[in-house]
N, C-alpha and C. Protein backbone atom coordinates (compact mmCIF):
# COMPACT_ATOMS: atom_id res chain seq x y z
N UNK A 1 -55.53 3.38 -15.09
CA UNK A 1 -55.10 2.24 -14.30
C UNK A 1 -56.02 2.19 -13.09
N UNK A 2 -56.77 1.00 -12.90
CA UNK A 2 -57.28 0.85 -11.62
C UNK A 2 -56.43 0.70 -10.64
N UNK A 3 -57.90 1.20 -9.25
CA UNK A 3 -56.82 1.43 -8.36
C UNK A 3 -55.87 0.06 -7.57
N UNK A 4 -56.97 -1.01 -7.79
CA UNK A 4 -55.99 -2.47 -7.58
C UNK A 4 -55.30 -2.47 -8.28
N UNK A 5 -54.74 -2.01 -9.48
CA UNK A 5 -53.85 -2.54 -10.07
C UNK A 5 -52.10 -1.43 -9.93
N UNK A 6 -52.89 -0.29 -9.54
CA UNK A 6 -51.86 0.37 -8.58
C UNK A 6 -51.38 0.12 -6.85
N UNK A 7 -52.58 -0.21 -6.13
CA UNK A 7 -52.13 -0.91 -5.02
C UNK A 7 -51.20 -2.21 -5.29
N UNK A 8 -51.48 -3.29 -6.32
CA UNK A 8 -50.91 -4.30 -6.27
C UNK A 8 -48.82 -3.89 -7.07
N UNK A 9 -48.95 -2.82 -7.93
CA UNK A 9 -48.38 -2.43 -8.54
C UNK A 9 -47.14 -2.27 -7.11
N UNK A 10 -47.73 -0.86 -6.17
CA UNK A 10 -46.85 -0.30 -5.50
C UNK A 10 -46.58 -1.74 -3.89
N UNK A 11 -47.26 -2.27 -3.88
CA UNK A 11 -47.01 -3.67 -2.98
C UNK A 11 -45.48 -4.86 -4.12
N UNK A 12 -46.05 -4.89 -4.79
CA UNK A 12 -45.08 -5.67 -5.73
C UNK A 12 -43.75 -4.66 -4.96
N UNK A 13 -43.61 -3.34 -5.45
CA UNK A 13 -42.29 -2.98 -5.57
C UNK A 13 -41.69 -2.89 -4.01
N UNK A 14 -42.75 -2.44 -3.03
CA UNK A 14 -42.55 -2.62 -1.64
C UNK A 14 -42.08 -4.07 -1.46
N UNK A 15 -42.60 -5.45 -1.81
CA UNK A 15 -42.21 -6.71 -1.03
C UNK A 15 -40.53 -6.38 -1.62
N UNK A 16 -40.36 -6.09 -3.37
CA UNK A 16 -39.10 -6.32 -4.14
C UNK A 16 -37.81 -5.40 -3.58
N UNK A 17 -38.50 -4.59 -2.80
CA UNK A 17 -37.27 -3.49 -2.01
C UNK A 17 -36.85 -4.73 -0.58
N UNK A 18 -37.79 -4.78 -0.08
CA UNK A 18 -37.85 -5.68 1.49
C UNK A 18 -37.01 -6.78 1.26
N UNK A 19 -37.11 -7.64 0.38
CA UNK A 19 -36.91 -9.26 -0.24
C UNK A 19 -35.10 -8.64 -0.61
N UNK A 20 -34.77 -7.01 -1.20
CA UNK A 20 -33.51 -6.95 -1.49
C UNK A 20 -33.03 -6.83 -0.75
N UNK A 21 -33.46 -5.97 0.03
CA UNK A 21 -32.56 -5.17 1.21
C UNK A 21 -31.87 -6.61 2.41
N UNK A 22 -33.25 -7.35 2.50
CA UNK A 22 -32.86 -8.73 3.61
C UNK A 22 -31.28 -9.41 2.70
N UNK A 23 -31.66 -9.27 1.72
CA UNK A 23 -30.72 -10.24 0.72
C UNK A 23 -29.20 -9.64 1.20
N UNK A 24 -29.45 -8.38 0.96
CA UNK A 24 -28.00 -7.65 0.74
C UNK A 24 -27.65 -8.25 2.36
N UNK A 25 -28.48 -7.55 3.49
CA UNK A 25 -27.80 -7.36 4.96
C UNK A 25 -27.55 -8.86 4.96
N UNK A 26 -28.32 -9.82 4.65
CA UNK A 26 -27.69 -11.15 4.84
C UNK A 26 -26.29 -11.57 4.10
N UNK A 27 -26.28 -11.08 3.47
CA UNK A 27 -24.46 -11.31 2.63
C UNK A 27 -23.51 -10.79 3.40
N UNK A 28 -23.87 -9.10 3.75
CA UNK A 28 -23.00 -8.62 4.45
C UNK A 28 -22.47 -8.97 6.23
N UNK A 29 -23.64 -10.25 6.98
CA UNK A 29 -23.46 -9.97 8.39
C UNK A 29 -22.59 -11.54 8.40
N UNK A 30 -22.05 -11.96 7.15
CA UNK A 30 -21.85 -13.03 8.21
C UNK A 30 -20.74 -12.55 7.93
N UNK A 31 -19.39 -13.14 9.32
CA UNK A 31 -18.35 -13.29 10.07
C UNK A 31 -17.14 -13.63 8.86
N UNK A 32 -16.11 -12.64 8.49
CA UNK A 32 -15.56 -12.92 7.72
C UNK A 32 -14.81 -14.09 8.31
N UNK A 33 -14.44 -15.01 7.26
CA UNK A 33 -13.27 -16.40 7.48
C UNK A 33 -11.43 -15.93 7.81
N UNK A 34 -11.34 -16.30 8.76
CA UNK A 34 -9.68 -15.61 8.81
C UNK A 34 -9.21 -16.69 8.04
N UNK A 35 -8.10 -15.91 8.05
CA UNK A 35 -6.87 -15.88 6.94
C UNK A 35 -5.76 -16.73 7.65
N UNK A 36 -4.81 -17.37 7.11
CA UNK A 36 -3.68 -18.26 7.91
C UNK A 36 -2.53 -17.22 8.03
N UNK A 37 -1.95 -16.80 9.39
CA UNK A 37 -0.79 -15.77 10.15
C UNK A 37 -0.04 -16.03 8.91
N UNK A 38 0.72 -14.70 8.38
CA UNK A 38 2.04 -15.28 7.75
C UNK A 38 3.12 -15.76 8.87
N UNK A 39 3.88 -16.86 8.53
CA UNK A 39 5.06 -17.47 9.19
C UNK A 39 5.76 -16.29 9.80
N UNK A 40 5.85 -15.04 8.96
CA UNK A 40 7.24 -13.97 9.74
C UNK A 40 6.54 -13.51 11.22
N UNK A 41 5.33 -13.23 10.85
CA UNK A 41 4.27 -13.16 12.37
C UNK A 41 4.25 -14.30 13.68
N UNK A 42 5.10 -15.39 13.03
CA UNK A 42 5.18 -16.92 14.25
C UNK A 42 6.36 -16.16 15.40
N UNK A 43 7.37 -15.15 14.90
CA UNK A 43 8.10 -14.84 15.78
C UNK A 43 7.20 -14.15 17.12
N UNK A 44 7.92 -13.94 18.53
CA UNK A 44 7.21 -13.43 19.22
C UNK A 44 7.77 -11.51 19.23
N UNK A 45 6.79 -10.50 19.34
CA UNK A 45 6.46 -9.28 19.15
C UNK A 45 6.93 -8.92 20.16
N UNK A 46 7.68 -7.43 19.89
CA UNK A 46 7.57 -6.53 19.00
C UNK A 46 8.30 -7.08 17.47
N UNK A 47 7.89 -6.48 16.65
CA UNK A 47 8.75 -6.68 15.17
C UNK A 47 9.47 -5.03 15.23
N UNK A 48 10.85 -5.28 14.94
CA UNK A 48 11.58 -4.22 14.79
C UNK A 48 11.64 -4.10 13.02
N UNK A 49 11.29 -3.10 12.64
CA UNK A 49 11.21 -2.50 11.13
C UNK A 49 12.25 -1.24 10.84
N UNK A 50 12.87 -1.24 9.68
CA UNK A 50 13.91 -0.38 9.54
C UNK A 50 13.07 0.62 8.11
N UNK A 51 12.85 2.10 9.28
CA UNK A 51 12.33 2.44 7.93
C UNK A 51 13.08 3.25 7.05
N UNK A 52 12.88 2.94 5.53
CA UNK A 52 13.40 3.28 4.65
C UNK A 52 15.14 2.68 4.68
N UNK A 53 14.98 1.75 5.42
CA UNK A 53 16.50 1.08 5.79
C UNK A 53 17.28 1.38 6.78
N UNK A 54 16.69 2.50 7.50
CA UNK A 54 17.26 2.78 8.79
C UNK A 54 18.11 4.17 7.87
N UNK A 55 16.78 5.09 7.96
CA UNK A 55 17.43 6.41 7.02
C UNK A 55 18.06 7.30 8.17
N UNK A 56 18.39 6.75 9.73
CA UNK A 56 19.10 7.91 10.64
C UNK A 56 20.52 7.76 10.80
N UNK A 57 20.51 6.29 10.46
CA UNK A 57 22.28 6.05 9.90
C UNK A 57 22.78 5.75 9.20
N UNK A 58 22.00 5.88 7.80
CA UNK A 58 22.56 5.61 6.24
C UNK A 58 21.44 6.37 5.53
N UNK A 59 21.88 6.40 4.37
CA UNK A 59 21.05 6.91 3.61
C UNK A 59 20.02 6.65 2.91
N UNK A 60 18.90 6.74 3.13
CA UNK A 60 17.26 5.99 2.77
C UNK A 60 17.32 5.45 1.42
N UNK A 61 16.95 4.03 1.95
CA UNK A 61 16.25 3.27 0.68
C UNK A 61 17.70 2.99 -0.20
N UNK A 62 18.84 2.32 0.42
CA UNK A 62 20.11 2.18 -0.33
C UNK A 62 20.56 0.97 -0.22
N UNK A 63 21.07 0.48 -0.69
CA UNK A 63 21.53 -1.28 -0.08
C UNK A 63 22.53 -0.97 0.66
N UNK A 64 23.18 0.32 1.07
CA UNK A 64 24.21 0.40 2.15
C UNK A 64 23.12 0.63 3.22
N UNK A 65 21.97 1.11 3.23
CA UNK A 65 21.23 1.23 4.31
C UNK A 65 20.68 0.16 5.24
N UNK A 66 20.64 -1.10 4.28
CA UNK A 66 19.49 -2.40 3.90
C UNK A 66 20.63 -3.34 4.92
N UNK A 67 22.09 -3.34 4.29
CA UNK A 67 22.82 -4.02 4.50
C UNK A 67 23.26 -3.47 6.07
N UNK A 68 22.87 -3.00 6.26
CA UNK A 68 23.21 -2.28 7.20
C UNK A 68 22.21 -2.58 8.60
N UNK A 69 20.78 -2.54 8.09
CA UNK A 69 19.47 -2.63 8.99
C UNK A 69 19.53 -4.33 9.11
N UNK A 70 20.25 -5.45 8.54
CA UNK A 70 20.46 -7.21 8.58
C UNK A 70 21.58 -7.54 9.11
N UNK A 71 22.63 -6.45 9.27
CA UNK A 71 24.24 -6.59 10.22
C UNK A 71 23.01 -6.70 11.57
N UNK A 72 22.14 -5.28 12.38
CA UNK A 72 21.99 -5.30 13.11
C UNK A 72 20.54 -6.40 13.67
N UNK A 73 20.32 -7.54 13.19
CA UNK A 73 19.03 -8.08 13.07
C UNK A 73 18.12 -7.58 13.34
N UNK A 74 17.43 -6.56 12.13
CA UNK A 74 16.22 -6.04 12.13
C UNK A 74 15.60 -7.26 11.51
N UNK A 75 14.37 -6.53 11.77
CA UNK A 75 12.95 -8.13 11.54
C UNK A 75 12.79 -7.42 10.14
N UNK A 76 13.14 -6.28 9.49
CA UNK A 76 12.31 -6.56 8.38
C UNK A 76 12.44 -4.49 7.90
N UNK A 77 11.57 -4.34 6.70
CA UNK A 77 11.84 -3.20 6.14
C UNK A 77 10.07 -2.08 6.08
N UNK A 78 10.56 -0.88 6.39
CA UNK A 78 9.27 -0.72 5.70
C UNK A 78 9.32 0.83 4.76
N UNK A 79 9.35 0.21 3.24
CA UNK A 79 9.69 1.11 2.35
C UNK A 79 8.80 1.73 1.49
N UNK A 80 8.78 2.81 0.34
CA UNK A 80 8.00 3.23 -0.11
C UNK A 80 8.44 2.90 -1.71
N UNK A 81 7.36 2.70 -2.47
CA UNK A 81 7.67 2.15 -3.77
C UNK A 81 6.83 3.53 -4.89
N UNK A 82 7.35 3.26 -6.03
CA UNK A 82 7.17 4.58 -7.07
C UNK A 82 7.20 3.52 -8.43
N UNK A 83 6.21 4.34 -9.23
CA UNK A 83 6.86 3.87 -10.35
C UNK A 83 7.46 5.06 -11.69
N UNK A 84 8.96 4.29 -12.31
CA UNK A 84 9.29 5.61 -12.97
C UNK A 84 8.48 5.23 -14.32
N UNK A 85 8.87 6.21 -15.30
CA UNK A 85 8.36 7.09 -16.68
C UNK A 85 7.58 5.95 -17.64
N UNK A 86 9.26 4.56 -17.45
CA UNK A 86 8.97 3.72 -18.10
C UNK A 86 8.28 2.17 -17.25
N UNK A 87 7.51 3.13 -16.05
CA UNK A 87 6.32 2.13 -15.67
C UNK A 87 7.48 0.64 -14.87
N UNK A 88 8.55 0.91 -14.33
CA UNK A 88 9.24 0.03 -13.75
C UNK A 88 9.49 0.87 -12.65
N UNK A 89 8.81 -0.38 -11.64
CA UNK A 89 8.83 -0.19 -9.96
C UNK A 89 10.30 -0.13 -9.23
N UNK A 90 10.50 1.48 -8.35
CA UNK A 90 11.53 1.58 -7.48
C UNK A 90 11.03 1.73 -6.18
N UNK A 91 12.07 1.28 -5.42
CA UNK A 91 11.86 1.47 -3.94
C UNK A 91 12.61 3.37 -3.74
N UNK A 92 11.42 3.49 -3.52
CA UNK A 92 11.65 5.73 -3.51
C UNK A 92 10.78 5.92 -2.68
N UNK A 93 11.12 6.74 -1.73
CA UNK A 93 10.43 7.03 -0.85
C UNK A 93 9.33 8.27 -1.08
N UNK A 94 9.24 8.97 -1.73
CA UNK A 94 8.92 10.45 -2.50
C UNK A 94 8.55 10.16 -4.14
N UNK A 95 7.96 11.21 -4.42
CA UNK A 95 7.94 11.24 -5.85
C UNK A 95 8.98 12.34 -6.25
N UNK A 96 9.27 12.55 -5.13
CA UNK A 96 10.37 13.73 -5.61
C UNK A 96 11.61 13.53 -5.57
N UNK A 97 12.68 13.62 -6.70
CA UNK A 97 14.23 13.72 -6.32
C UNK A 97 14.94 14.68 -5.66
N UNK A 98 14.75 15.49 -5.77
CA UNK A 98 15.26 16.92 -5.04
C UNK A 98 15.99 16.86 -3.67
N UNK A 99 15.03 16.29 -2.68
CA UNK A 99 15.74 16.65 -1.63
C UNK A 99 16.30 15.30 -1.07
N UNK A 100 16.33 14.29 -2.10
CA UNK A 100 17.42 13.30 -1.11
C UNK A 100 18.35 12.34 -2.55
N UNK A 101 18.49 13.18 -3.31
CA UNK A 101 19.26 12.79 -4.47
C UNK A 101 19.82 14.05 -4.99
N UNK A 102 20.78 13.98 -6.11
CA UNK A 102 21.26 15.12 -6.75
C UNK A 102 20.72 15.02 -7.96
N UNK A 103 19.45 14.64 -8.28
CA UNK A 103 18.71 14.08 -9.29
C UNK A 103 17.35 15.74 -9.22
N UNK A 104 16.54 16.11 -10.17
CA UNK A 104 15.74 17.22 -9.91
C UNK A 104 14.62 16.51 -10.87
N UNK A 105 13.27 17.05 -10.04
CA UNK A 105 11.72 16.58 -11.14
C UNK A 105 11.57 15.22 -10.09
N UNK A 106 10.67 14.59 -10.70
CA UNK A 106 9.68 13.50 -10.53
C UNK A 106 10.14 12.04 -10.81
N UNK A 107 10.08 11.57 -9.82
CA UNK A 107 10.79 10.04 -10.37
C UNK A 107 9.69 9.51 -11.58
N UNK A 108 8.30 9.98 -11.91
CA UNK A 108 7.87 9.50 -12.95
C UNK A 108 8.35 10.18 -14.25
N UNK A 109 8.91 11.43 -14.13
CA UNK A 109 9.76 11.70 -14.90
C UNK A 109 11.13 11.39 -15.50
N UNK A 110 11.25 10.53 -14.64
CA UNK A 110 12.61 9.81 -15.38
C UNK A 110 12.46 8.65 -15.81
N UNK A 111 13.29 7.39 -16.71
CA UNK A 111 12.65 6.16 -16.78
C UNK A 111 14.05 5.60 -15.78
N UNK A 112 14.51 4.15 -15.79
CA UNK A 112 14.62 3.99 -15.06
C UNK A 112 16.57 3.80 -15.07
N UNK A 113 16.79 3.43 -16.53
CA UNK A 113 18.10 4.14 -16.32
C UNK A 113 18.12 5.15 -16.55
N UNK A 114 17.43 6.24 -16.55
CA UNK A 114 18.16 7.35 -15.87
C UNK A 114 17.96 7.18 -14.59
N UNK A 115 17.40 6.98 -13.79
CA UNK A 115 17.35 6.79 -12.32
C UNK A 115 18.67 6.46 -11.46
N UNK A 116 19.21 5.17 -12.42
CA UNK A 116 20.27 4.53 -12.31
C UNK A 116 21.38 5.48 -11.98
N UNK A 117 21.33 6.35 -13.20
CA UNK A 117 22.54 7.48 -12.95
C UNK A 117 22.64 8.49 -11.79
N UNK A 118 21.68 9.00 -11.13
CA UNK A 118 21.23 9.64 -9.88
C UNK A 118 22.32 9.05 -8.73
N UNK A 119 22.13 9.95 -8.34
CA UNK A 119 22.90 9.57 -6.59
C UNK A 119 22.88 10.31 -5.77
N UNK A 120 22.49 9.23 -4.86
CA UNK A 120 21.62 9.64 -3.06
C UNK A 120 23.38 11.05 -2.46
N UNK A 121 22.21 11.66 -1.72
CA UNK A 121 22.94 12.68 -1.09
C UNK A 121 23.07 11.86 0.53
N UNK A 122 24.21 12.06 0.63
CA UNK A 122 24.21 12.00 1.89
C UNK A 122 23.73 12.63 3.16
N UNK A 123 22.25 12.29 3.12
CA UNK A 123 21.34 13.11 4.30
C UNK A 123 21.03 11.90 5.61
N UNK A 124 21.28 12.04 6.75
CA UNK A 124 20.62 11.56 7.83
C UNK A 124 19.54 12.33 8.98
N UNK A 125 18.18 11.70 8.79
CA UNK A 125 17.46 12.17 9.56
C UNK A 125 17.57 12.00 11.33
C-alpha cells in the first residue's frame, strides 16, 4: 500500500471519528422539552404521603391502613409493589413474608391466592 493511500486511508477514518463524535454531542446538548405538571402537583406543597398507608398506626399496606391515611386527608400513598409466583402485581412492601405476615418464604413464592390466605400481623412501627 502506498504511502498516500495510507495517509488518505488514516485521514478518511480521522474526519469519520470527528464528523461522529460532533453528531453524537449535537443530539445530546440540546435542552430537554418539559413535560406538562401532573394536576395532583396544581395543589400548593408540602404533599403529605402515607407510607405504606401510614404503617405507625395500622398495619402496612392494608385497606384498614389506606382507609385510614383518606379519614385523615393525606395527599396520597407511597407503596411498594412485588410480583407473586403467578406474575400478578401486589402492593408488598418486602419480598419477604416473615416479618409482617404469618405467611413464611417469598412473595414470589406464592401465587396469588395463596397470598390471599396470609394475614398481616399486627406490627406498628
Amino acid at each position: 500500500m502506498s504511502k498516500f493511500n495510507k495517509m488518505f486511508k488514516g485521514s478518511f477514518i480521522g474526519l469519520a471519528g470527528i464528523v461522529g463524535s460532533l453528531l453524537f454531542i449535537n443530539k445530546y446538548k440540546r435542552k430537554p422539552e418539559n413535560l406538562p405538571t401532573h394536576h395532583f402537583y396544581s395543589q400548593t406543597a408540602p404533599y403529605i404521603l402515607a407510607n405504606r398507608g401510614g404503617s405507625a398506626v395500622r398495619p402496612e399496606n392494608t385497606k384498614l391502613a389506606f382507609d385510614n391515611a383518606i379519614a385523615h386527608n393525606i395527599d396520597g400513598f407511597a407503596v411498594g409493589v412485588t410480583l407473586t409466583k403467578d406474575d400478578q402485581v401486589i402492593v408488598f412492601n418486602s419480598t419477604s413474608l416473615d416479618a409482617t405476615t404469618n405467611g413464611s418464604g417469598t412473595v414470589s413464592e406464592h401465587t396469588l391466592n395463596e397470598i390471599k390466605k396470609i394475614r398481616c400481623r399486627i406490627l406498628f412501627y
